[in-house]
PDB file of N, CA and C in Angstrom:
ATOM      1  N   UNK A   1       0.840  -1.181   0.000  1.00  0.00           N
ATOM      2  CA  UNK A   1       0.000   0.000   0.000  1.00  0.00           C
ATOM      3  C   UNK A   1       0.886   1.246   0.000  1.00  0.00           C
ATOM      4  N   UNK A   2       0.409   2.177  -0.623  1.00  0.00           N
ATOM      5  CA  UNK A   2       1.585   3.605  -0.971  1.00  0.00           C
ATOM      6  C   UNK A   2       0.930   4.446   0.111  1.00  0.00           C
ATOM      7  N   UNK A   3       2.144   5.117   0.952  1.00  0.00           N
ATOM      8  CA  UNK A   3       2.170   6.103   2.024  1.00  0.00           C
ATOM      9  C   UNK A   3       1.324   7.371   1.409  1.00  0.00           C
ATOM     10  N   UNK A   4       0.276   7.846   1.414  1.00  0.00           N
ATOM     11  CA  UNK A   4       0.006   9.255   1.104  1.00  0.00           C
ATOM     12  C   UNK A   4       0.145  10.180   2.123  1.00  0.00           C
ATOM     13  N   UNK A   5       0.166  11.065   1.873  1.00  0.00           N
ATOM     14  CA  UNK A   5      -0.033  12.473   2.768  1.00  0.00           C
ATOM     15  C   UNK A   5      -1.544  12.937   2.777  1.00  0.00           C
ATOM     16  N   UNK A   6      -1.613  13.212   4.193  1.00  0.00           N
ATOM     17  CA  UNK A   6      -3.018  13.440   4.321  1.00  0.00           C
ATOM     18  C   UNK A   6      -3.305  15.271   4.012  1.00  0.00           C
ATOM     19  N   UNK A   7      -2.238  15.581   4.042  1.00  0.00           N
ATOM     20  CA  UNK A   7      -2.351  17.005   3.891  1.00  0.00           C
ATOM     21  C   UNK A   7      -2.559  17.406   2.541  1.00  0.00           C
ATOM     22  N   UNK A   8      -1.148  16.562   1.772  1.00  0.00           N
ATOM     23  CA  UNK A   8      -1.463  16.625   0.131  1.00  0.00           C
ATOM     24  C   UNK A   8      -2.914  16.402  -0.286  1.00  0.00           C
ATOM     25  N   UNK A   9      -3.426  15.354   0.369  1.00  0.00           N
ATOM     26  CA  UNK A   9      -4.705  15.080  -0.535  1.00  0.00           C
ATOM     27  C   UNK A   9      -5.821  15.787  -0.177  1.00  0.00           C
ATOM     28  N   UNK A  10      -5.542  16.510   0.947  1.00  0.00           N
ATOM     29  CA  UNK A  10      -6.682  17.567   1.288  1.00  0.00           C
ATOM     30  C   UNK A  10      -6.290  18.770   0.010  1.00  0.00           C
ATOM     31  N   UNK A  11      -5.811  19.497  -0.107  1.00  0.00           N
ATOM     32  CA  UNK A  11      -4.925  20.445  -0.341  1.00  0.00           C
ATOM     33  C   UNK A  11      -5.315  20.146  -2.304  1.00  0.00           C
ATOM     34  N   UNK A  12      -5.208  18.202  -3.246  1.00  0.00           N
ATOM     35  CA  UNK A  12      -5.319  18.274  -4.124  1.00  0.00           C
ATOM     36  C   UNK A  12      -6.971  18.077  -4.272  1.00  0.00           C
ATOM     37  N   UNK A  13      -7.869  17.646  -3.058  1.00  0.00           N
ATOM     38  CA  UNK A  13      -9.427  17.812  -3.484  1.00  0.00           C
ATOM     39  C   UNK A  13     -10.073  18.996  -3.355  1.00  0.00           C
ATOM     40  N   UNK A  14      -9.431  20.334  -2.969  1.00  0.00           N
ATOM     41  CA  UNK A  14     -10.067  21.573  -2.950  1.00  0.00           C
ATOM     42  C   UNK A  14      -9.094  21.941  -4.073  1.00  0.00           C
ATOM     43  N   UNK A  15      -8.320  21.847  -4.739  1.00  0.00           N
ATOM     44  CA  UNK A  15      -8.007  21.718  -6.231  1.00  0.00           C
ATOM     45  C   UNK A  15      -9.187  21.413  -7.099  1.00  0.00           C
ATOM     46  N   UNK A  16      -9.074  20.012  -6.716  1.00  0.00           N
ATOM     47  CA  UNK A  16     -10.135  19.554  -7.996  1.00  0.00           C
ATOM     48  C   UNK A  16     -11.866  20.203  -7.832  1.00  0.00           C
ATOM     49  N   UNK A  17     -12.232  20.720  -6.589  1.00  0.00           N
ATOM     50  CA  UNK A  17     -12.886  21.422  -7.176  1.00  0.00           C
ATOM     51  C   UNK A  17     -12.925  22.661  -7.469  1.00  0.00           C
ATOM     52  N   UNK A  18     -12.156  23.529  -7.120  1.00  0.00           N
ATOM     53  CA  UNK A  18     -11.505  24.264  -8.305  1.00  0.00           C
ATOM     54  C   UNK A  18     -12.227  24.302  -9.796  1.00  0.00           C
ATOM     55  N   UNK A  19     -11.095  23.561  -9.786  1.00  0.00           N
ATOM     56  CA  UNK A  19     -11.208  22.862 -11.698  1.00  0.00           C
ATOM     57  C   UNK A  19     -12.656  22.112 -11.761  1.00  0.00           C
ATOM     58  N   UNK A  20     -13.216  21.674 -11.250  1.00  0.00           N
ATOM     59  CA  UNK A  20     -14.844  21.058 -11.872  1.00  0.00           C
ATOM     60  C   UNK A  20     -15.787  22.654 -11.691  1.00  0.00           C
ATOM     61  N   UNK A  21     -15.470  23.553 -10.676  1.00  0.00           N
ATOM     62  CA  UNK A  21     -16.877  24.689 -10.496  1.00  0.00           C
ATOM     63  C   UNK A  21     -16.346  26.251 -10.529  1.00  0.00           C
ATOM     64  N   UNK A  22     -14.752  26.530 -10.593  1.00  0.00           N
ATOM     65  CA  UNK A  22     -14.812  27.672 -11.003  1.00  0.00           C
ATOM     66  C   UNK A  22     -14.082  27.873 -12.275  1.00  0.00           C
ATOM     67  N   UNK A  23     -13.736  26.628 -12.785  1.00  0.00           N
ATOM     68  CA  UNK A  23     -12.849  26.738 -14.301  1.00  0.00           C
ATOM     69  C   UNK A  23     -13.639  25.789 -14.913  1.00  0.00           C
ATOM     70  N   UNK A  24     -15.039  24.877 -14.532  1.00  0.00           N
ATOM     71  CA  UNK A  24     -15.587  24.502 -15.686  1.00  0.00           C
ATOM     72  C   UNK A  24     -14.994  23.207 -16.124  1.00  0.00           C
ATOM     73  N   UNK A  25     -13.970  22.548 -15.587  1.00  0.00           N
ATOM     74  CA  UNK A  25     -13.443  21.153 -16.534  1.00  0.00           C
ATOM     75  C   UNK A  25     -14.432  20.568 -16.704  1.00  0.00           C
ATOM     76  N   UNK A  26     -13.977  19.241 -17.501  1.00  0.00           N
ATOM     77  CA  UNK A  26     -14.595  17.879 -17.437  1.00  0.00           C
ATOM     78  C   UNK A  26     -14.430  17.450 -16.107  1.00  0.00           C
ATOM     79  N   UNK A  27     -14.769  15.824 -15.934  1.00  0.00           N
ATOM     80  CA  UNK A  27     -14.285  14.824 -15.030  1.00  0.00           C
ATOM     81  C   UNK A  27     -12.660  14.366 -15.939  1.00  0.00           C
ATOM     82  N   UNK A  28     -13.045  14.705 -17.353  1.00  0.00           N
ATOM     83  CA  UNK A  28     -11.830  13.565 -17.756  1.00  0.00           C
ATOM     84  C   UNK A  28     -10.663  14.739 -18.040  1.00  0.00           C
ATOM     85  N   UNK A  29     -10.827  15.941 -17.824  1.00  0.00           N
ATOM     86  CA  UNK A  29      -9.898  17.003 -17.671  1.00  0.00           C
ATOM     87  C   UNK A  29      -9.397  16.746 -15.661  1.00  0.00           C
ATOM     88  N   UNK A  30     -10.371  16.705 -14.907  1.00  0.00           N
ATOM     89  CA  UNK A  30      -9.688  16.890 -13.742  1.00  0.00           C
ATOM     90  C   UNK A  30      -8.788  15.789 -13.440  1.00  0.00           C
ATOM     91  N   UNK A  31      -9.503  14.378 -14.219  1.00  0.00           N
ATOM     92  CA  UNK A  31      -8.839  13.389 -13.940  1.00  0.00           C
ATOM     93  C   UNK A  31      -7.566  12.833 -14.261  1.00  0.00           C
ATOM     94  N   UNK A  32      -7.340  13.817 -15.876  1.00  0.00           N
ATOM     95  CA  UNK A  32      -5.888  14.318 -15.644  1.00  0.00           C
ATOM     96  C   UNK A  32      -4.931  14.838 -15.388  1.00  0.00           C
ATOM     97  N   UNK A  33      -5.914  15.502 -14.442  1.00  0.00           N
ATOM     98  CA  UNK A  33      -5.026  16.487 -13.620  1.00  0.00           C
ATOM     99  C   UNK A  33      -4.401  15.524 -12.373  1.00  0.00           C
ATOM    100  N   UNK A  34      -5.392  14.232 -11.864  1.00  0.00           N
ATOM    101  CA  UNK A  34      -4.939  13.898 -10.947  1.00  0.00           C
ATOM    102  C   UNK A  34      -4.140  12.793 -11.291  1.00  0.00           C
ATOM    103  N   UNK A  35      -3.953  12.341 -12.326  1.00  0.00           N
ATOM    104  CA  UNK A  35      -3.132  11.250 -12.691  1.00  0.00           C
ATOM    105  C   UNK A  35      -1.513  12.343 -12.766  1.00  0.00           C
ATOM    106  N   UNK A  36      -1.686  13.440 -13.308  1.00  0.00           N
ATOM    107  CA  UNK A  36      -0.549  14.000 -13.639  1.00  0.00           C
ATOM    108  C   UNK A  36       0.083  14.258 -12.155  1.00  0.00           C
ATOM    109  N   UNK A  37      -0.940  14.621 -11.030  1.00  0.00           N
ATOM    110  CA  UNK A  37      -0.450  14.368  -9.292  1.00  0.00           C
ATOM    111  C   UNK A  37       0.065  13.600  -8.905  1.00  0.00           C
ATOM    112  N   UNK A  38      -0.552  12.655  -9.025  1.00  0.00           N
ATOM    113  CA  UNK A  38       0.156  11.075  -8.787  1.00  0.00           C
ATOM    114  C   UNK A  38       1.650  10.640  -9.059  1.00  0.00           C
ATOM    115  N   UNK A  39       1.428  10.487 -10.125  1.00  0.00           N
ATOM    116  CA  UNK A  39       2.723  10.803 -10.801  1.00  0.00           C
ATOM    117  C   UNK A  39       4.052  11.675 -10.027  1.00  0.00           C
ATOM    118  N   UNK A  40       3.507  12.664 -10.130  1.00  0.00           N
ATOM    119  CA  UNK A  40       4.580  14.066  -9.542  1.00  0.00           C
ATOM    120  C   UNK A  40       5.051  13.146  -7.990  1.00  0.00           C
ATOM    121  N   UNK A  41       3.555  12.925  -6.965  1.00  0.00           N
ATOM    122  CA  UNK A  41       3.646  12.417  -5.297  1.00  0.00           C
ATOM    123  C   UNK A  41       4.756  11.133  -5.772  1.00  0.00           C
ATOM    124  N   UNK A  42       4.492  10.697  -6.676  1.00  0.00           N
ATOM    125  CA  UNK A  42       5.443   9.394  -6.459  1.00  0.00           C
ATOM    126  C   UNK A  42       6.934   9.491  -6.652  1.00  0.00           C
ATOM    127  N   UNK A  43       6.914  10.271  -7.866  1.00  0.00           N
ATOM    128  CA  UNK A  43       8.740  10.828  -7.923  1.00  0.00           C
ATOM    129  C   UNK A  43       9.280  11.372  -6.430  1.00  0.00           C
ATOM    130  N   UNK A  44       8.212  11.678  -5.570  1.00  0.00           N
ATOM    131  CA  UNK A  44       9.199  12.637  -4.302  1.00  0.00           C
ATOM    132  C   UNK A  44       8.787  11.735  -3.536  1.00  0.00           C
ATOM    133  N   UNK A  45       8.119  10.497  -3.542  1.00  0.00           N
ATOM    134  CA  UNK A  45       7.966   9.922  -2.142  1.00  0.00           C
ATOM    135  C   UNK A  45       6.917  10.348  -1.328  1.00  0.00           C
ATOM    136  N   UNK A  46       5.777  10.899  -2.003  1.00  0.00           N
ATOM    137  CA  UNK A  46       4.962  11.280  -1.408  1.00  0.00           C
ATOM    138  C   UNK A  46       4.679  12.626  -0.518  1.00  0.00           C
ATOM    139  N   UNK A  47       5.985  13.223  -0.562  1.00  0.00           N
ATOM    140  CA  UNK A  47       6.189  14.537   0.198  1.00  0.00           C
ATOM    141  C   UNK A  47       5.803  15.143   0.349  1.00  0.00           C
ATOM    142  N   UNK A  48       5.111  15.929   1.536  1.00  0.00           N
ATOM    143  CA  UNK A  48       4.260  17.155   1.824  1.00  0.00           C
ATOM    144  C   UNK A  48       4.797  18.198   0.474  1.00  0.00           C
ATOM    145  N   UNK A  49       3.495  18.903   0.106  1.00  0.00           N
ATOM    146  CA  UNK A  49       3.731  19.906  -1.037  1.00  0.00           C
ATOM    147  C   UNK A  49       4.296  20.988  -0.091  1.00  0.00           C
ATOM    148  N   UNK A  50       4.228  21.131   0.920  1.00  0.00           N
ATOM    149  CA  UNK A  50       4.928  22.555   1.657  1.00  0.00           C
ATOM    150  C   UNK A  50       6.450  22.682   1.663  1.00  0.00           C
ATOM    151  N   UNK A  51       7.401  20.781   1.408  1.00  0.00           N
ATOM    152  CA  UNK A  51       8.627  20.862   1.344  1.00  0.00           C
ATOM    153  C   UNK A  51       8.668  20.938   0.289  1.00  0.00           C
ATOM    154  N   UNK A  52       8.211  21.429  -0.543  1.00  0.00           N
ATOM    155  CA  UNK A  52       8.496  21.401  -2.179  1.00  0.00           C
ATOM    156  C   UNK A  52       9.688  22.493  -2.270  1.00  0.00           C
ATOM    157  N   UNK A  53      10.682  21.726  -3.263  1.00  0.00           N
ATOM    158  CA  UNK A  53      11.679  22.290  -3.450  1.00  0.00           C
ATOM    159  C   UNK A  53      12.427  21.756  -5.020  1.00  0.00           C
ATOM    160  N   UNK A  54      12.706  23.031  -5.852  1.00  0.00           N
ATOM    161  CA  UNK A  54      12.566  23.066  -7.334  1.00  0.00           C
ATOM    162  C   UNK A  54      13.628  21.711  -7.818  1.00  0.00           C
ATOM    163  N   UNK A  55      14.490  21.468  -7.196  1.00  0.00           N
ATOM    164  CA  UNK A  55      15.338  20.211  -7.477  1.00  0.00           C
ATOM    165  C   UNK A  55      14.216  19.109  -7.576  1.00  0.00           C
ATOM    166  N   UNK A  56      13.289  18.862  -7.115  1.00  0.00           N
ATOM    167  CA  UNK A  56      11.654  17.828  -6.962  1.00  0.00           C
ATOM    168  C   UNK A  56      11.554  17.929  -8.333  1.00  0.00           C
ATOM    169  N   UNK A  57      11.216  19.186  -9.003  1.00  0.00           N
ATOM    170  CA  UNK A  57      10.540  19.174  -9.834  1.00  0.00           C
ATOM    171  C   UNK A  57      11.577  18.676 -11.548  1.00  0.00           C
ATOM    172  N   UNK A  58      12.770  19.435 -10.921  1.00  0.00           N
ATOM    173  CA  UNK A  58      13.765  19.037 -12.155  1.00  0.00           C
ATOM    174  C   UNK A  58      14.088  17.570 -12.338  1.00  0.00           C
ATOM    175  N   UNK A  59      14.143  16.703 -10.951  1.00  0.00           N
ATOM    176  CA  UNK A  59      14.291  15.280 -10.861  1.00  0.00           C
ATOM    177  C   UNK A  59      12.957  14.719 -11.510  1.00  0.00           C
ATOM    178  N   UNK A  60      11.267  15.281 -11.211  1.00  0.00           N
ATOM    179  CA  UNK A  60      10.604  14.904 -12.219  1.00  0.00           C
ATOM    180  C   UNK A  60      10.446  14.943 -13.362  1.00  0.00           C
ATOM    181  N   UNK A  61      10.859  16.011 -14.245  1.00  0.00           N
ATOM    182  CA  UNK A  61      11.191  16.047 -15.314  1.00  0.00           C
ATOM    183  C   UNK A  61      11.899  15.405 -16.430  1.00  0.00           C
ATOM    184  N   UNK A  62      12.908  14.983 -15.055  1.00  0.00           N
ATOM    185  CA  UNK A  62      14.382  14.427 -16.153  1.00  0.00           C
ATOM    186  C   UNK A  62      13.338  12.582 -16.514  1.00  0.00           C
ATOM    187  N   UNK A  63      12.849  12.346 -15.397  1.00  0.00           N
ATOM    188  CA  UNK A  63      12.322  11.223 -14.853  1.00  0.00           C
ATOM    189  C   UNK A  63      11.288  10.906 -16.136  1.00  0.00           C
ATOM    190  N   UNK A  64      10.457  11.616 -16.329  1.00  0.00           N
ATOM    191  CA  UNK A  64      10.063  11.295 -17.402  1.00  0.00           C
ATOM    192  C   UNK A  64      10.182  11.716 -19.019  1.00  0.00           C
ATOM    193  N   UNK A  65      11.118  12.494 -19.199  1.00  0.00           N
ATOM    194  CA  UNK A  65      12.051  12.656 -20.192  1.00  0.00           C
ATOM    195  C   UNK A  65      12.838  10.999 -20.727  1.00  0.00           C
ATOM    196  N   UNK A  66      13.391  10.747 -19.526  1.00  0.00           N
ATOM    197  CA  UNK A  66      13.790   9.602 -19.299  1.00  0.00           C
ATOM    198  C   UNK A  66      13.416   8.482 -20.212  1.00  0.00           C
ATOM    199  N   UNK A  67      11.653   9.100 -19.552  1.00  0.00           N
ATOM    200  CA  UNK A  67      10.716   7.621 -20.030  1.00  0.00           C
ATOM    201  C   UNK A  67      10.600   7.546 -21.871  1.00  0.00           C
ATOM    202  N   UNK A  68      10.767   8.607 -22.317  1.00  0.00           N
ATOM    203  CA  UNK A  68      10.134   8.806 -23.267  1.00  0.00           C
ATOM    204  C   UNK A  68      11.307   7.877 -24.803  1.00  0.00           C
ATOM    205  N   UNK A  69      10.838   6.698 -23.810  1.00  0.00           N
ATOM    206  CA  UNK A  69      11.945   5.961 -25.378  1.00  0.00           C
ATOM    207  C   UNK A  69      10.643   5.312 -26.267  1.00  0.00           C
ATOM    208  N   UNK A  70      11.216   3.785 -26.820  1.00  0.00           N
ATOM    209  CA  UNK A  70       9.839   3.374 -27.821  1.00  0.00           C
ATOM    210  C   UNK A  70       8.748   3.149 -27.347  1.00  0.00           C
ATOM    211  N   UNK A  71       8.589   2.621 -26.102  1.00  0.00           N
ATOM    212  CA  UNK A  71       7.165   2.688 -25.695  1.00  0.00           C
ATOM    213  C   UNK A  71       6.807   3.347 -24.260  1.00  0.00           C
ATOM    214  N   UNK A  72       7.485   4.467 -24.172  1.00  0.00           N
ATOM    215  CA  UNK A  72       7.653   5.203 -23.463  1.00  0.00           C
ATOM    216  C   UNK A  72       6.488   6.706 -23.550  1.00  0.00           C
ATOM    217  N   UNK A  73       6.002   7.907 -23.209  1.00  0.00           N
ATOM    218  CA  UNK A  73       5.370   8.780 -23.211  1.00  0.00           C
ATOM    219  C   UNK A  73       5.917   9.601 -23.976  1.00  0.00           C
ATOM    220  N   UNK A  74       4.183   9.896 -25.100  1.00  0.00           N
ATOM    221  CA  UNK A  74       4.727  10.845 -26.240  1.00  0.00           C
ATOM    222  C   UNK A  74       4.646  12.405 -25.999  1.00  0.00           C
ATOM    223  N   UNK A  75       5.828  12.784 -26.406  1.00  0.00           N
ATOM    224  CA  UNK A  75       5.533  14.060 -26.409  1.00  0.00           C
ATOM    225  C   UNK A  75       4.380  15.333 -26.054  1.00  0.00           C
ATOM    226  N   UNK A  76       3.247  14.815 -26.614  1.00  0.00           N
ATOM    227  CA  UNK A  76       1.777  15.129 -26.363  1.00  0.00           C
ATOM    228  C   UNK A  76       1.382  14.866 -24.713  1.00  0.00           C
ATOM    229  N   UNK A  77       1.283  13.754 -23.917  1.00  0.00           N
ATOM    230  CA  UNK A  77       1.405  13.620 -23.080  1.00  0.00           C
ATOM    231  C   UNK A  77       2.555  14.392 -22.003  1.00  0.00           C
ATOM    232  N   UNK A  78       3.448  14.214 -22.226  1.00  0.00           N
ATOM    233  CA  UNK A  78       4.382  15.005 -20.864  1.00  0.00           C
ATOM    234  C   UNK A  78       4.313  16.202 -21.525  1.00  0.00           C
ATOM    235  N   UNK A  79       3.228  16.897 -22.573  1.00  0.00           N
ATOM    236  CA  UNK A  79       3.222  18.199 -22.648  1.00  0.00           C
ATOM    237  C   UNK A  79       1.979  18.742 -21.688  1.00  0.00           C
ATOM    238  N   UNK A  80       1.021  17.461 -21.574  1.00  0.00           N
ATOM    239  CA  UNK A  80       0.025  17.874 -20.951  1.00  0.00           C
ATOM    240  C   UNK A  80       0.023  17.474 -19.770  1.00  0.00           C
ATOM    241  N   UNK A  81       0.792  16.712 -19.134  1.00  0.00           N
ATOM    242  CA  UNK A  81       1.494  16.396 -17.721  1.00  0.00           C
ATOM    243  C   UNK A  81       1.990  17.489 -17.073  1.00  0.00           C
ATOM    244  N   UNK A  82       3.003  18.598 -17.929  1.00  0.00           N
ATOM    245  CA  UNK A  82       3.346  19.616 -17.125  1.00  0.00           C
ATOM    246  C   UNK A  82       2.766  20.997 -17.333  1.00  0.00           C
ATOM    247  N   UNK A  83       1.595  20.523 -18.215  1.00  0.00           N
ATOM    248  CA  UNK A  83       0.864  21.623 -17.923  1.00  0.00           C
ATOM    249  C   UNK A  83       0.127  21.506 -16.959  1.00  0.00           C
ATOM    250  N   UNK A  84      -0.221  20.768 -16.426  1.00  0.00           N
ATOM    251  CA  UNK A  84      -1.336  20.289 -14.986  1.00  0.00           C
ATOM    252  C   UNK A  84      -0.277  20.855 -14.106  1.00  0.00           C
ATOM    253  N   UNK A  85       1.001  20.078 -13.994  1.00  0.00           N
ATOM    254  CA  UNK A  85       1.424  20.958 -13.237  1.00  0.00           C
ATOM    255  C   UNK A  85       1.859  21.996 -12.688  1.00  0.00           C
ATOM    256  N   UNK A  86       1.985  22.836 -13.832  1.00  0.00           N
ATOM    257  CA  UNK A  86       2.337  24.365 -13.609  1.00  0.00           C
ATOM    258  C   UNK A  86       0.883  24.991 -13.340  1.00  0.00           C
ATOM    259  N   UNK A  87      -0.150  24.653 -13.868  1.00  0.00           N
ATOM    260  CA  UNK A  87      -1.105  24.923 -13.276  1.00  0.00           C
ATOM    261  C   UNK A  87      -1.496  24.671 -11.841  1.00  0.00           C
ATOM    262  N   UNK A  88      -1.258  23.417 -11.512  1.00  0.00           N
ATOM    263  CA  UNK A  88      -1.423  23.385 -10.528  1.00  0.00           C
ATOM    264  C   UNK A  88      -0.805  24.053  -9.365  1.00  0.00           C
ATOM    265  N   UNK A  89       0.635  23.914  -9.446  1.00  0.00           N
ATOM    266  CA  UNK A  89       1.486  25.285  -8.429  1.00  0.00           C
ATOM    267  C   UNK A  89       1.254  26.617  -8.857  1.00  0.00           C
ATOM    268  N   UNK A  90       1.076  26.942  -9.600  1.00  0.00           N
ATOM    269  CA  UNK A  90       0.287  28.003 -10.112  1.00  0.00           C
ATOM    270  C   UNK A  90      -0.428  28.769  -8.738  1.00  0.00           C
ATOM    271  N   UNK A  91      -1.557  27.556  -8.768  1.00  0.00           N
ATOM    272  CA  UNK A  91      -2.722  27.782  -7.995  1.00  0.00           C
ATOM    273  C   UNK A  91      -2.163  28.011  -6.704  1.00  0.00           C
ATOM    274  N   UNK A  92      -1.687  26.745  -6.362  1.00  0.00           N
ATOM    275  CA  UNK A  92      -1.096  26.496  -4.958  1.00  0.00           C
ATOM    276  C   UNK A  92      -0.035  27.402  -4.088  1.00  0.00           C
ATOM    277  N   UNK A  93       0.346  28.732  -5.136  1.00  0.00           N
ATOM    278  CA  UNK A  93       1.167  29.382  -4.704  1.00  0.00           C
ATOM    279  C   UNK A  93       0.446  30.613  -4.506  1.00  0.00           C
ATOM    280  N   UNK A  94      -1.196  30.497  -4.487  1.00  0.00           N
ATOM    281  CA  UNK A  94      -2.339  31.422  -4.097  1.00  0.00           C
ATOM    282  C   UNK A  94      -3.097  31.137  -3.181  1.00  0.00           C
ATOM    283  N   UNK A  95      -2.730  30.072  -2.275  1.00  0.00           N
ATOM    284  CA  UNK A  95      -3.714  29.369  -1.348  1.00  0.00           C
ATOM    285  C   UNK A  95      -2.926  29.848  -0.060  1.00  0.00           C
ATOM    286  N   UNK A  96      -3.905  30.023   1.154  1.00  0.00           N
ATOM    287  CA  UNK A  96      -2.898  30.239   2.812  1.00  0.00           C
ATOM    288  C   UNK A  96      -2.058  29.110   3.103  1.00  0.00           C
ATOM    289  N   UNK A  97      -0.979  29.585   3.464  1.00  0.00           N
ATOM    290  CA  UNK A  97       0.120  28.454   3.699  1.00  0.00           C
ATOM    291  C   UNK A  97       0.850  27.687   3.186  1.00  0.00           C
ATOM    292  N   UNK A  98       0.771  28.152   1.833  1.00  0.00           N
ATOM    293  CA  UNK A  98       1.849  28.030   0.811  1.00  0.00           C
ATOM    294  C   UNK A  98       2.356  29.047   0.091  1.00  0.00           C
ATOM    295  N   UNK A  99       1.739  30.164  -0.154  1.00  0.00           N
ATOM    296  CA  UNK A  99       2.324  31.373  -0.684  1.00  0.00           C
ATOM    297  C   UNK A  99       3.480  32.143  -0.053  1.00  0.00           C
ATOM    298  N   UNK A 100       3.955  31.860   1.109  1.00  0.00           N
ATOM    299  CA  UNK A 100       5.252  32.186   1.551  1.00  0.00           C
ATOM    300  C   UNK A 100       6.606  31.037   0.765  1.00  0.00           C
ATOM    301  N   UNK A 101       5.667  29.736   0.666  1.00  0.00           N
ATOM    302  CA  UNK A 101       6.565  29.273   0.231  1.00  0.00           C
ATOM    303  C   UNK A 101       7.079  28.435  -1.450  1.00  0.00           C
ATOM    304  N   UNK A 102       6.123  29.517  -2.259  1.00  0.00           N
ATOM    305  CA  UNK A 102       6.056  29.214  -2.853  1.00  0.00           C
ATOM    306  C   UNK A 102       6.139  30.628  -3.886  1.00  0.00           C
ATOM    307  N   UNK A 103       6.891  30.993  -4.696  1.00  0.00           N
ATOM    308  CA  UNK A 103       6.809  31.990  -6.068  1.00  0.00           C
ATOM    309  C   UNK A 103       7.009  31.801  -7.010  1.00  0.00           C
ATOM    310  N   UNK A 104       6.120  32.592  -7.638  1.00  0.00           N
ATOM    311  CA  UNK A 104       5.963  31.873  -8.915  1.00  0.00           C
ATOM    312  C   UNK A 104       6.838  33.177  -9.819  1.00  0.00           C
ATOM    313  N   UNK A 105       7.407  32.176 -10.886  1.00  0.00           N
ATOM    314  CA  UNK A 105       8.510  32.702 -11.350  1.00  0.00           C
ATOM    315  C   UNK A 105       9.514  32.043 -11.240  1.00  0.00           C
TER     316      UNK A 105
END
């Protein structure tokens, strides 16, 4: 069974609704938003988003760069993988208790 953070997943379901009631997604838009989460929680081990620290994000990157051999993730995909996620810190760097630790830029 995989360790989650109880904080993360509070923190990504007032996300997702977000994205279903003040931006309008789909289910199958939010739901890639949360697969593209998943993803991200697992490269760091599950780590509170408050220790987030930009080396996380470059190690995810490379990580699935990585992946992208013959049957690996196309282009199209880890384009829309890190758009969830810049969206998503995006957001998260507008919410109480992460905007100190978080700038965007």
């Amino acid at each position: 069974m995989t360790p989650h953070n109880a904080g993360n997943e509070r923190v990504k379901r007032r996300y997702f609704v977000y994205l279903r009631e003040a931006k309008r997604q789909s289910e199958a838009s939010v739901d890639a938003a949360a697969k593209a989460l998943d993803r991200f929680e697992e490269s760091t081990g599950h780590r509170d988003f408050k220790a987030f620290h930009v080396e996380q994000a470059i190690a995810f990157k490379r990580r699935l760069y990585g992946s992208n051999g013959e049957k690996g993730l196309s282009r199209a995909t880890l384009h829309g993988i890190f758009g969830h996620m810049k969206r998503f810190f995006t957001w998260l760097a507008e919410q109480p208790g992460y905007r100190a630790r978080f700038r965007y830029g």
